[in-house]
PDB file of N, CA and C in Angstrom:
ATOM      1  N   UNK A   1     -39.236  21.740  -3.125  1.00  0.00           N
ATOM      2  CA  UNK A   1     -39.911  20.487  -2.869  1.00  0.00           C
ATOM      3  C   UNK A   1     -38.898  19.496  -2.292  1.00  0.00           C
ATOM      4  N   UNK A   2     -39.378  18.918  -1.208  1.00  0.00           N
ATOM      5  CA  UNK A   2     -38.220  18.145  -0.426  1.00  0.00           C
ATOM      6  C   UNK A   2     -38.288  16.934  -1.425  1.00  0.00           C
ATOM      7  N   UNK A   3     -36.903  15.966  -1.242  1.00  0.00           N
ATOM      8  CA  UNK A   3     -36.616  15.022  -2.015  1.00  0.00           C
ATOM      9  C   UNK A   3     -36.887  13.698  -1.056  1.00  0.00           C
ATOM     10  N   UNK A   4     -37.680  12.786  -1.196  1.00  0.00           N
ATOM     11  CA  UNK A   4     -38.304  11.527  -0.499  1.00  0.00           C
ATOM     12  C   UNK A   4     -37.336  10.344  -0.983  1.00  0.00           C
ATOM     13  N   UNK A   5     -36.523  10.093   0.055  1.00  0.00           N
ATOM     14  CA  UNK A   5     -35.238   8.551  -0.254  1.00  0.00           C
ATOM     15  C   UNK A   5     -35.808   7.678   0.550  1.00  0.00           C
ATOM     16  N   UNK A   6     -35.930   6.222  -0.574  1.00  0.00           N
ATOM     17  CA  UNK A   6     -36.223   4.891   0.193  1.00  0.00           C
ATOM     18  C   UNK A   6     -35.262   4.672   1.621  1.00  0.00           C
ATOM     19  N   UNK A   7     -35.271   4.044   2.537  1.00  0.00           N
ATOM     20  CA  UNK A   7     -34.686   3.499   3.386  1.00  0.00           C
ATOM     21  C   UNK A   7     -33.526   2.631   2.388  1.00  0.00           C
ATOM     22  N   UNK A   8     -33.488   1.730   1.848  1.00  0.00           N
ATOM     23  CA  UNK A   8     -32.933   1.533   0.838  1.00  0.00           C
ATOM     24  C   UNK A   8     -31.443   2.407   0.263  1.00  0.00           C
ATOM     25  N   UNK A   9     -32.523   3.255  -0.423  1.00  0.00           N
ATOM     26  CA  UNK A   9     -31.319   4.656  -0.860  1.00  0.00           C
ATOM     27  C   UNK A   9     -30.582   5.646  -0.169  1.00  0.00           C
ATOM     28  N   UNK A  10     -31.327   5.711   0.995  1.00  0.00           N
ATOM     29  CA  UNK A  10     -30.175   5.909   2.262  1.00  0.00           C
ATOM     30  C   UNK A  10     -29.097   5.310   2.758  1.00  0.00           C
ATOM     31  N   UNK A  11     -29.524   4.255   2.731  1.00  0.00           N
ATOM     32  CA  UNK A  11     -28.490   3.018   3.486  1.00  0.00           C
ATOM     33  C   UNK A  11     -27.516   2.834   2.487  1.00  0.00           C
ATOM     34  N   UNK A  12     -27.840   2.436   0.961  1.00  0.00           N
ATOM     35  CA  UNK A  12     -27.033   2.430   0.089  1.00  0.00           C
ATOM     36  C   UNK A  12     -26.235   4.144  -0.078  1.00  0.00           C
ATOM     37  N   UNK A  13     -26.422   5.507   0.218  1.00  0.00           N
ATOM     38  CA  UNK A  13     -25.631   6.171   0.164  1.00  0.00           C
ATOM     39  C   UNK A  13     -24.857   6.488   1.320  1.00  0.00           C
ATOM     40  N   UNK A  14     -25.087   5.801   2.604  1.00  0.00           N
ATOM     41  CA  UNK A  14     -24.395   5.948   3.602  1.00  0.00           C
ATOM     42  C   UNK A  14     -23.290   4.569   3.518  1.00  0.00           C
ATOM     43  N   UNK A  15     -23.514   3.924   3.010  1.00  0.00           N
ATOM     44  CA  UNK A  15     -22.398   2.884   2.702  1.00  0.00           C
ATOM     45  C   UNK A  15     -21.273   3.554   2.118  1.00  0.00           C
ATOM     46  N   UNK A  16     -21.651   4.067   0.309  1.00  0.00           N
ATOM     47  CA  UNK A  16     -21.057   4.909  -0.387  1.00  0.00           C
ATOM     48  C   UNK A  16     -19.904   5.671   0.233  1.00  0.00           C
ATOM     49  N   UNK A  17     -20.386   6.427   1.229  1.00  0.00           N
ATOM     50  CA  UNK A  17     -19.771   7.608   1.947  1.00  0.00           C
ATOM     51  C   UNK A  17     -18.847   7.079   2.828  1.00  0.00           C
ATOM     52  N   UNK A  18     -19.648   5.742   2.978  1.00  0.00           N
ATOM     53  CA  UNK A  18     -17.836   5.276   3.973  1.00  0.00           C
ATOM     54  C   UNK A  18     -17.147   4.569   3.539  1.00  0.00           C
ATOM     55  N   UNK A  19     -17.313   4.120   2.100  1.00  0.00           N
ATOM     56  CA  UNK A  19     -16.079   3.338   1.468  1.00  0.00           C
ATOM     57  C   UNK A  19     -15.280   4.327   1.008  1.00  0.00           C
ATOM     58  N   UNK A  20     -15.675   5.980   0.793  1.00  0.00           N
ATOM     59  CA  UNK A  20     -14.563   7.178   0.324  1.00  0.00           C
ATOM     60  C   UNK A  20     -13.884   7.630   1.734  1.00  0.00           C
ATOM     61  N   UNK A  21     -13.095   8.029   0.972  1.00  0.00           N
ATOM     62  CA  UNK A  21     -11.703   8.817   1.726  1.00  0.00           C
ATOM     63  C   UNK A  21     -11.067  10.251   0.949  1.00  0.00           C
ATOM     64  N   UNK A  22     -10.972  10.924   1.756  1.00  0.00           N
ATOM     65  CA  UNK A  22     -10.448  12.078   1.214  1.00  0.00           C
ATOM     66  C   UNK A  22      -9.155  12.483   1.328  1.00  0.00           C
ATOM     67  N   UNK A  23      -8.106  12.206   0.462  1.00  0.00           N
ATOM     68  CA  UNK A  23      -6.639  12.142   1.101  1.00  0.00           C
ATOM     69  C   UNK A  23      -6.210  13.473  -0.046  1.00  0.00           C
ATOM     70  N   UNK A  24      -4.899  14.046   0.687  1.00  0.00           N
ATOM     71  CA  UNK A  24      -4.142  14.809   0.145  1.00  0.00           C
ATOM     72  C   UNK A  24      -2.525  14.114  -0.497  1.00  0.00           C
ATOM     73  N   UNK A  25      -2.297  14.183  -1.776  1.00  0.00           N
ATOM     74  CA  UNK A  25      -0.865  14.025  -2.008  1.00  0.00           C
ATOM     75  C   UNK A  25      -0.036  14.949  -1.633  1.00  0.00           C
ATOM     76  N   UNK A  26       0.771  13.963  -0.394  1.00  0.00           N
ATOM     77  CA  UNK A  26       2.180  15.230  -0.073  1.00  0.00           C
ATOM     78  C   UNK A  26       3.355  14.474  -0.592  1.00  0.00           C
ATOM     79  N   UNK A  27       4.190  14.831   0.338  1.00  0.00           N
ATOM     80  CA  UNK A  27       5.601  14.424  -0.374  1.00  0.00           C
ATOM     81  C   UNK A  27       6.455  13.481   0.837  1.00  0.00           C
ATOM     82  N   UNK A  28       7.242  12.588   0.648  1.00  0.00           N
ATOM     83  CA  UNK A  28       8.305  11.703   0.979  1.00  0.00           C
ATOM     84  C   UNK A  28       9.928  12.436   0.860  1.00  0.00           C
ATOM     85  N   UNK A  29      10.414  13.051   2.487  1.00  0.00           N
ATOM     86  CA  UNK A  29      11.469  13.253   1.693  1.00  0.00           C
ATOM     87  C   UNK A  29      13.013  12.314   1.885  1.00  0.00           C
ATOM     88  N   UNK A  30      14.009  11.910   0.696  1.00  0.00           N
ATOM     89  CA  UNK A  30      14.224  10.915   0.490  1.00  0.00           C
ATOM     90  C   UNK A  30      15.672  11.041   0.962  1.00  0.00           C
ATOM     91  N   UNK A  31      16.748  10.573   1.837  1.00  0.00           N
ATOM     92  CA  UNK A  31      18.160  11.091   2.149  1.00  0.00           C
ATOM     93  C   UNK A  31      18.998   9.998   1.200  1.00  0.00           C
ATOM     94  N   UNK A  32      19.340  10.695   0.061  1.00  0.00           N
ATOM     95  CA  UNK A  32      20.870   9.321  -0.518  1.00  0.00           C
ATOM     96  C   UNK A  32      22.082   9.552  -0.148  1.00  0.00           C
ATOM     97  N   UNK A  33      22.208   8.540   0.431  1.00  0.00           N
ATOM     98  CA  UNK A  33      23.932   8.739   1.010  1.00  0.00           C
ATOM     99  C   UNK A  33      25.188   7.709  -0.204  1.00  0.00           C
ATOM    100  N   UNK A  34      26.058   8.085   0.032  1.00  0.00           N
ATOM    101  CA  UNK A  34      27.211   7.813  -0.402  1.00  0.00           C
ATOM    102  C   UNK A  34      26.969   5.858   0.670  1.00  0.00           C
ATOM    103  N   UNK A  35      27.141   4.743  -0.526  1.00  0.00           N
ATOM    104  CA  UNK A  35      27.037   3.795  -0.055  1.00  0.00           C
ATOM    105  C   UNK A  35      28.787   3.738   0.651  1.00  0.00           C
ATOM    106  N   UNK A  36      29.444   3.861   0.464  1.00  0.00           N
ATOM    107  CA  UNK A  36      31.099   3.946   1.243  1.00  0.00           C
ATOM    108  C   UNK A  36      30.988   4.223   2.225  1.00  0.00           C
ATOM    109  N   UNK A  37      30.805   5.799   1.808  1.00  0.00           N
ATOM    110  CA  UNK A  37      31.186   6.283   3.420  1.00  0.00           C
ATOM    111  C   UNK A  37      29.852   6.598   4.078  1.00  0.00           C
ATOM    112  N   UNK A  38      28.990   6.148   3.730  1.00  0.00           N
ATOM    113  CA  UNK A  38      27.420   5.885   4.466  1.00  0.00           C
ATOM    114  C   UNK A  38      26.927   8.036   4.787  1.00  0.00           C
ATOM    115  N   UNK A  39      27.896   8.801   4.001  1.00  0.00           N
ATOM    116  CA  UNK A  39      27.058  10.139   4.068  1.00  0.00           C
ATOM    117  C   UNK A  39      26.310  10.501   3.349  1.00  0.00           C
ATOM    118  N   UNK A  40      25.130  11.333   3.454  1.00  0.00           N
ATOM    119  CA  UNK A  40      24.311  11.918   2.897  1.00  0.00           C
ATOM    120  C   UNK A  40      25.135  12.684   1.648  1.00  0.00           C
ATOM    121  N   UNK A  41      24.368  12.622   0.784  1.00  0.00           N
ATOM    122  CA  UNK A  41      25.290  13.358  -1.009  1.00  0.00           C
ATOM    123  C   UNK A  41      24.136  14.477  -0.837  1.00  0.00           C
ATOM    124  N   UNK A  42      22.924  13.759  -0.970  1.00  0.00           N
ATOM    125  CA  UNK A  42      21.753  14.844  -1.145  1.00  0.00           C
ATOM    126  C   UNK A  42      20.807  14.245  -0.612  1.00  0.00           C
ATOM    127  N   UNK A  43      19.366  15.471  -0.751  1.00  0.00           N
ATOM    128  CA  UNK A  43      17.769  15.412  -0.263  1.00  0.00           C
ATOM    129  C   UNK A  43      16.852  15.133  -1.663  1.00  0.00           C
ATOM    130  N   UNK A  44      15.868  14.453  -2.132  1.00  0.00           N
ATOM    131  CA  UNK A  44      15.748  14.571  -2.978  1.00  0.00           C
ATOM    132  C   UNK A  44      13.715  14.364  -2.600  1.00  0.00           C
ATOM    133  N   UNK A  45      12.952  14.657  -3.079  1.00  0.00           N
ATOM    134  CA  UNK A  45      11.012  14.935  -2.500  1.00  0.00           C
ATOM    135  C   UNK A  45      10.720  14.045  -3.186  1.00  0.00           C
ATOM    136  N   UNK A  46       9.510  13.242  -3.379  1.00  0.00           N
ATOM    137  CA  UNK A  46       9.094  12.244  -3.898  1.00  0.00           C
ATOM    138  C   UNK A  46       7.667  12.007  -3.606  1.00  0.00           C
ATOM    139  N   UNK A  47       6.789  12.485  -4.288  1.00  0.00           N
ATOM    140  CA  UNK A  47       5.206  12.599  -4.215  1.00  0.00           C
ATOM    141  C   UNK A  47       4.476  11.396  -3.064  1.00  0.00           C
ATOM    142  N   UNK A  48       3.401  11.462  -2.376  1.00  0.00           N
ATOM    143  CA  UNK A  48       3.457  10.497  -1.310  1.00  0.00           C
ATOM    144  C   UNK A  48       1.881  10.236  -1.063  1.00  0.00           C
ATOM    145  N   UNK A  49       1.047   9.038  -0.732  1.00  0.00           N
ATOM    146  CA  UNK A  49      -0.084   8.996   0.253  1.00  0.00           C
ATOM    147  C   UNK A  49      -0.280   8.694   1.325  1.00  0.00           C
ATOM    148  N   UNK A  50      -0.377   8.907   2.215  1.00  0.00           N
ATOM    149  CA  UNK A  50      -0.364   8.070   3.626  1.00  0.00           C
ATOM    150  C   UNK A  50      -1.927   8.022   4.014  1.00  0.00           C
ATOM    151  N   UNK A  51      -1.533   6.361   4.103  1.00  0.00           N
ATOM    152  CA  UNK A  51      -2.897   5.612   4.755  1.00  0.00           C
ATOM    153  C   UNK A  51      -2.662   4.926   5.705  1.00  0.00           C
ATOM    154  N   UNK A  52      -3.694   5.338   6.699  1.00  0.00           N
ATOM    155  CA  UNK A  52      -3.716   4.658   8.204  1.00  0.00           C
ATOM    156  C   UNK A  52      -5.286   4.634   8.510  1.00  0.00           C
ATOM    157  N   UNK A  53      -5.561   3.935   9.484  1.00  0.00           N
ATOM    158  CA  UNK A  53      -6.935   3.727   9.915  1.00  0.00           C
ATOM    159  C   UNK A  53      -7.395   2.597  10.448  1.00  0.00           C
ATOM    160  N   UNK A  54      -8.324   2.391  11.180  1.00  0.00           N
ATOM    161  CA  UNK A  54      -9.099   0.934  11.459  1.00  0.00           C
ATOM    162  C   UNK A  54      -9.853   0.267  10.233  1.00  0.00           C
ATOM    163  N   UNK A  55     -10.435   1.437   9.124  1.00  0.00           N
ATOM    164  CA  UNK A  55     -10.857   1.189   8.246  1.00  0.00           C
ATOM    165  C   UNK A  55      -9.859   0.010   7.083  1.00  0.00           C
ATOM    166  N   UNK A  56      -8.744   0.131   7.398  1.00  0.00           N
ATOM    167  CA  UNK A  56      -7.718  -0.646   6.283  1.00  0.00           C
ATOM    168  C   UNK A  56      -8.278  -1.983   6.661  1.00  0.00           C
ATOM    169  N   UNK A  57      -8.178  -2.039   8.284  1.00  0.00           N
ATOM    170  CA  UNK A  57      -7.656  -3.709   8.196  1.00  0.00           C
ATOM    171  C   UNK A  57      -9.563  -4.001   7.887  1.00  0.00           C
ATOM    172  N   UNK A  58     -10.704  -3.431   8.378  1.00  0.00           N
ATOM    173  CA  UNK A  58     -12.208  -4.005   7.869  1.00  0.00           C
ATOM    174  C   UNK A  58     -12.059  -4.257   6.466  1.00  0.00           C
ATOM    175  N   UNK A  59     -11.219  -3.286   5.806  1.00  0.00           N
ATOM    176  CA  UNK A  59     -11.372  -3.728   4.432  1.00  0.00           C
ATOM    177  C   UNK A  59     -10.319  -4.665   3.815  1.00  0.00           C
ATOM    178  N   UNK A  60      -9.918  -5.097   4.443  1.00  0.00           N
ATOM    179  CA  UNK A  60      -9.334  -6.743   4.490  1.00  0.00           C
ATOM    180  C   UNK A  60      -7.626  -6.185   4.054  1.00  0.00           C
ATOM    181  N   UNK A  61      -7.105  -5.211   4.766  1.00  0.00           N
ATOM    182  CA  UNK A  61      -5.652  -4.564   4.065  1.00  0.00           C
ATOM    183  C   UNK A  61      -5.184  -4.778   5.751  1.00  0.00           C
ATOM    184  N   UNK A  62      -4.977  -6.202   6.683  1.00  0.00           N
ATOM    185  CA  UNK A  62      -4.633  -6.023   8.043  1.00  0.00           C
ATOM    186  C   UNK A  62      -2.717  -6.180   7.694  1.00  0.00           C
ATOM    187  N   UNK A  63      -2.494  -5.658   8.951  1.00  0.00           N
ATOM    188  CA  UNK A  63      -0.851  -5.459   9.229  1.00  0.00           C
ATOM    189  C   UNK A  63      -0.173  -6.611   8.859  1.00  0.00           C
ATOM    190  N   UNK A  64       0.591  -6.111   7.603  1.00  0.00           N
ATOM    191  CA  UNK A  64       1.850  -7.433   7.487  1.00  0.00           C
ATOM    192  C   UNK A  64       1.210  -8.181   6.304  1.00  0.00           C
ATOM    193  N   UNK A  65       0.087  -7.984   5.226  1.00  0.00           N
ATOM    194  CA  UNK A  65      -0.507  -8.314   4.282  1.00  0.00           C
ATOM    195  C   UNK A  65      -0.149  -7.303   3.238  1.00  0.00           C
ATOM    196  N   UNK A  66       0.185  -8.725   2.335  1.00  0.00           N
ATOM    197  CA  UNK A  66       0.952  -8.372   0.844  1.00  0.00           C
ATOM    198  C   UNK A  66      -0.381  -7.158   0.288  1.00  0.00           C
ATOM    199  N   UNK A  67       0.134  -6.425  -0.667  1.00  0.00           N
ATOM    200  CA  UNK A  67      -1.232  -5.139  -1.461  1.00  0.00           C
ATOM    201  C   UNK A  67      -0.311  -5.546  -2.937  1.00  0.00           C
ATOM    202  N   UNK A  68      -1.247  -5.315  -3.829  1.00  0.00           N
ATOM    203  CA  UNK A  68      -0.919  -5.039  -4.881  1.00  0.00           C
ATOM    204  C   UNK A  68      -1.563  -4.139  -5.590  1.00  0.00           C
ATOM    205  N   UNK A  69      -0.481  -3.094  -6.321  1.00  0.00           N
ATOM    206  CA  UNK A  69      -1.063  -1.841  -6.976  1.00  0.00           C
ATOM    207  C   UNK A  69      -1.423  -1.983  -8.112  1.00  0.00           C
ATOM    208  N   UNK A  70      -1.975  -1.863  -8.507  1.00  0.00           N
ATOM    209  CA  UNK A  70      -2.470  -1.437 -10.230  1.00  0.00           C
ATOM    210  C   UNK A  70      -2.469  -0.219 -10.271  1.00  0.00           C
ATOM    211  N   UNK A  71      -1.329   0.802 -11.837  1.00  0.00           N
ATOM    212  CA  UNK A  71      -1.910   2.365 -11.499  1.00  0.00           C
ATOM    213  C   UNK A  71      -2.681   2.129 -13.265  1.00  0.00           C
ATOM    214  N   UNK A  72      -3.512   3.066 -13.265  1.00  0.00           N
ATOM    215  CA  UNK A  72      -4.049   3.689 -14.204  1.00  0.00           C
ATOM    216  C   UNK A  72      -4.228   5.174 -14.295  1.00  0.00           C
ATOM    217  N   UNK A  73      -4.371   5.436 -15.420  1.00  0.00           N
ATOM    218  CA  UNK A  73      -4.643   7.141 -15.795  1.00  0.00           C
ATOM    219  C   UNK A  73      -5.450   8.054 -14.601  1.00  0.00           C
ATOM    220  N   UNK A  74      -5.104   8.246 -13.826  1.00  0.00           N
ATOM    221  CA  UNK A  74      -5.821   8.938 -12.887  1.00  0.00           C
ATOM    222  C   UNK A  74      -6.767   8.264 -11.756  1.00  0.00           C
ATOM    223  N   UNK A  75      -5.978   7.037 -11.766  1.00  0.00           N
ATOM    224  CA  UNK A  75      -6.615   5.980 -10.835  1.00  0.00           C
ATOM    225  C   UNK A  75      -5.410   4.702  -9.904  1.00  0.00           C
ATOM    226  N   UNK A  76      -5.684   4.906  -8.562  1.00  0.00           N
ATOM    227  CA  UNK A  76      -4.807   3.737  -8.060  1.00  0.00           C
ATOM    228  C   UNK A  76      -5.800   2.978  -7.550  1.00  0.00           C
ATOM    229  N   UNK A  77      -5.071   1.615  -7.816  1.00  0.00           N
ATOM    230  CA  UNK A  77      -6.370   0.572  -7.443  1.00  0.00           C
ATOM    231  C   UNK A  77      -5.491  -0.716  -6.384  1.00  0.00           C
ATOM    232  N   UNK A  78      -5.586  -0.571  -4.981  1.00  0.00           N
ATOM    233  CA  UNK A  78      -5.300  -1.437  -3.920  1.00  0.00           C
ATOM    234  C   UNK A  78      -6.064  -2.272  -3.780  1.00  0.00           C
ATOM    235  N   UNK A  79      -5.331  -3.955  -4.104  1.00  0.00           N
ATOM    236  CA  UNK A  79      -5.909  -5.002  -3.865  1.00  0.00           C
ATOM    237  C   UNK A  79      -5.098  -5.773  -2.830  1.00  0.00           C
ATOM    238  N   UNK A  80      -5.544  -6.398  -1.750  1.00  0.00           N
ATOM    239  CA  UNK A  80      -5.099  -7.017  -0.669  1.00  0.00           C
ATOM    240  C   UNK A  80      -4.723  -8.228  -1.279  1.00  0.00           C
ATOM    241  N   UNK A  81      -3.555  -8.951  -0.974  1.00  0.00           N
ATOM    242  CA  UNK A  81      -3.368 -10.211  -1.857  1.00  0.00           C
ATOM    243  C   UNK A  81      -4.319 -11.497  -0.655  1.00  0.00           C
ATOM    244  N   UNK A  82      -4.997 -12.431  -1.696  1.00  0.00           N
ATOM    245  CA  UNK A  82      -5.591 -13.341  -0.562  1.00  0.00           C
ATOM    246  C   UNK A  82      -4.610 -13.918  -0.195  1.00  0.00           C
ATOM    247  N   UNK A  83      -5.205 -15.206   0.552  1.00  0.00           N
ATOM    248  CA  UNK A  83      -3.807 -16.163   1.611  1.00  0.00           C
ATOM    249  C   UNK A  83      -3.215 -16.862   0.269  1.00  0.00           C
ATOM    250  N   UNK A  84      -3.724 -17.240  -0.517  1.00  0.00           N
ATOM    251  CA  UNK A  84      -2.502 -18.120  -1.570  1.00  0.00           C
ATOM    252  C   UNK A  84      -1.730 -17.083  -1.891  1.00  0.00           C
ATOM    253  N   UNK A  85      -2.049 -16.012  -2.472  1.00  0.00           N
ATOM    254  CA  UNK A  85      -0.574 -14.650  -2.819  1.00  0.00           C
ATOM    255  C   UNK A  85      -0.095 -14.724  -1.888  1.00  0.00           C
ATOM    256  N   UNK A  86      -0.617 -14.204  -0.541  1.00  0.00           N
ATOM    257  CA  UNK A  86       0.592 -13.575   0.992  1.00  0.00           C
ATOM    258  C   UNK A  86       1.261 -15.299   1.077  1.00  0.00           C
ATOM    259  N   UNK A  87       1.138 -16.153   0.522  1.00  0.00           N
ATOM    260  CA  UNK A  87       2.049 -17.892   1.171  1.00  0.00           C
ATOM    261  C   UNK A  87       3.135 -17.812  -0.479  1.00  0.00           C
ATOM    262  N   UNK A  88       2.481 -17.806  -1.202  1.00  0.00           N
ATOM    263  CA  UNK A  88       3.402 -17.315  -1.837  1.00  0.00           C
ATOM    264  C   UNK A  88       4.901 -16.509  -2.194  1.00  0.00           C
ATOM    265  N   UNK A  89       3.998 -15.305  -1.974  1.00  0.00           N
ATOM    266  CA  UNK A  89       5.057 -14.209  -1.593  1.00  0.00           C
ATOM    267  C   UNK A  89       6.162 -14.481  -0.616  1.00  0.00           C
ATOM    268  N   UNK A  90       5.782 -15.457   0.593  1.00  0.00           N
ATOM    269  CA  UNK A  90       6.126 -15.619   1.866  1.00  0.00           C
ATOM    270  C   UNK A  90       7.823 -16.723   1.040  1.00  0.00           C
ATOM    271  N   UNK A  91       6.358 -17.255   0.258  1.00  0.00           N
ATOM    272  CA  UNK A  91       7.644 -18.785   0.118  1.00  0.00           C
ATOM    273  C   UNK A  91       9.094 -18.436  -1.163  1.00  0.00           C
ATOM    274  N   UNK A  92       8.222 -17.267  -1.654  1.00  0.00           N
ATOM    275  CA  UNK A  92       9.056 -16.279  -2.666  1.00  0.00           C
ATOM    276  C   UNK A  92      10.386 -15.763  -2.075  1.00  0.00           C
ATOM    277  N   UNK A  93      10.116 -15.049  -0.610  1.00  0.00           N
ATOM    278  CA  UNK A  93      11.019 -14.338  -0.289  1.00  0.00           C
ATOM    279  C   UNK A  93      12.399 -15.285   0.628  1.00  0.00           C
ATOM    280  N   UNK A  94      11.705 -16.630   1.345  1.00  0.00           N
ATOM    281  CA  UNK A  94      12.513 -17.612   1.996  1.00  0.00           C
ATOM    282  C   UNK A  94      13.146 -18.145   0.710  1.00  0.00           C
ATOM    283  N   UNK A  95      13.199 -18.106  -0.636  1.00  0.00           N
ATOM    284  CA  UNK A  95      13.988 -18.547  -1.532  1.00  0.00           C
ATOM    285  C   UNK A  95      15.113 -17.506  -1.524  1.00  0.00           C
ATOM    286  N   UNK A  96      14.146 -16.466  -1.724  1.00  0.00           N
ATOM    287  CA  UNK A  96      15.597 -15.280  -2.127  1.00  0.00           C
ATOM    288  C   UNK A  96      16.249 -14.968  -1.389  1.00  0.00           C
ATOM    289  N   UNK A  97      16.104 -14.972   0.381  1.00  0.00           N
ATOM    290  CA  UNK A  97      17.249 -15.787   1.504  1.00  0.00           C
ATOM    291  C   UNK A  97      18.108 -16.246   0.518  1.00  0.00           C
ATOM    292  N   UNK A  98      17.322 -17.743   0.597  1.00  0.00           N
ATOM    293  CA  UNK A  98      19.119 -18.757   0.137  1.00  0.00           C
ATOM    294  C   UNK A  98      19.086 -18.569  -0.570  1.00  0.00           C
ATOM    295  N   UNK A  99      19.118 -18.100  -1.771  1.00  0.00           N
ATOM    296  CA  UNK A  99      19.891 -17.655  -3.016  1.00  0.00           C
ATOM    297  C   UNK A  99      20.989 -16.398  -2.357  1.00  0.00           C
ATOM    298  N   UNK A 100      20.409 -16.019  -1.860  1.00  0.00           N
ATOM    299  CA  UNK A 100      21.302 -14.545  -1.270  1.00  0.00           C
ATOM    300  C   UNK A 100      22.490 -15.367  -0.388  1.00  0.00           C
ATOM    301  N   UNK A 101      22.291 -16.132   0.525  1.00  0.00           N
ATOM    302  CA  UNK A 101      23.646 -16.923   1.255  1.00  0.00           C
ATOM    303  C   UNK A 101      23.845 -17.420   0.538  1.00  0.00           C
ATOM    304  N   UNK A 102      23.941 -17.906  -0.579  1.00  0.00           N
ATOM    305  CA  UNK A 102      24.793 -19.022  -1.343  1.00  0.00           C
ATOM    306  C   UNK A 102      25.366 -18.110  -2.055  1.00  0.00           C
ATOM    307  N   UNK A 103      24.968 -16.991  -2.818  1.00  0.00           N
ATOM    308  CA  UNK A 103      26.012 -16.351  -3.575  1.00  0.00           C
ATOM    309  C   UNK A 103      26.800 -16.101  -2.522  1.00  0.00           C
ATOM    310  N   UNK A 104      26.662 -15.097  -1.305  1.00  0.00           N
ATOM    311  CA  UNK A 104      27.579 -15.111  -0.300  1.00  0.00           C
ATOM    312  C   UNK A 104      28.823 -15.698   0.320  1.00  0.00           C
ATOM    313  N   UNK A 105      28.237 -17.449   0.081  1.00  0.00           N
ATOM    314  CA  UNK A 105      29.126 -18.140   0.595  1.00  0.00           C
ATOM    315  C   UNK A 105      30.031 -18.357  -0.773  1.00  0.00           C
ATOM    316  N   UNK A 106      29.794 -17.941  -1.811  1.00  0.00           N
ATOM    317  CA  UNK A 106      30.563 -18.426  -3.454  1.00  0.00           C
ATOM    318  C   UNK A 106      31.289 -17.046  -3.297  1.00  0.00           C
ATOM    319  N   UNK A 107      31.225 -16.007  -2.805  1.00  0.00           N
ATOM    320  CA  UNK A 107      32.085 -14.813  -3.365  1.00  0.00           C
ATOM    321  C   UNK A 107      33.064 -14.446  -1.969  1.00  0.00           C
TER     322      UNK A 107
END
């Protein structure tokens, strides 16, 4: 017996289907060098997701915008920071500049 979906319940499961993504965890691999003599010591792998798409920036994640992670038990949760976080952050990091030249200029 065929199954009869409102227009409605279509639309609402074709939404569904495009807010998922199907990604694979691979790996990052990581080179540490000797800070001296700037050589490689070792290789070391580091579990990884890579996200790209047009879909990021519709869902409000555009280039050069702060994210913040939340992890939970079998869950990562990406939130785009609004404009007061990203001015923030912004005015966060022009501090830690001059803090960084002033110790500079003291040592």
């Amino acid at each position: 017996m065929p199954i009869l979906l409102s227009y409605q319940q279509v639309k609402y499961k074709n939404i569904i289907q495009k807010s998922q993504r199907c990604l694979k965890v691979g790996y990052v691999s990581i080179c540490h060098t000797n800070r001296k003599t700037k050589v490689p010591t070792h290789y070391s792998h580091s579990p990884g997701i890579y996200l790209k798409g047009n879909w990021l920036g519709e869902a409000g994640f555009d280039s050069g915008r702060g994210v913040t992670v939340r992890i939970l038990e079998g869950c990562i949760v990406l939130i785009a920071d609004c404009d007061e976080v990203q001015e923030l952050r912004e005015q966060l990091y022009q501090v830690r500049q001059v803090v960084k030249g002033i110790k500079e200029a003291v040592v």
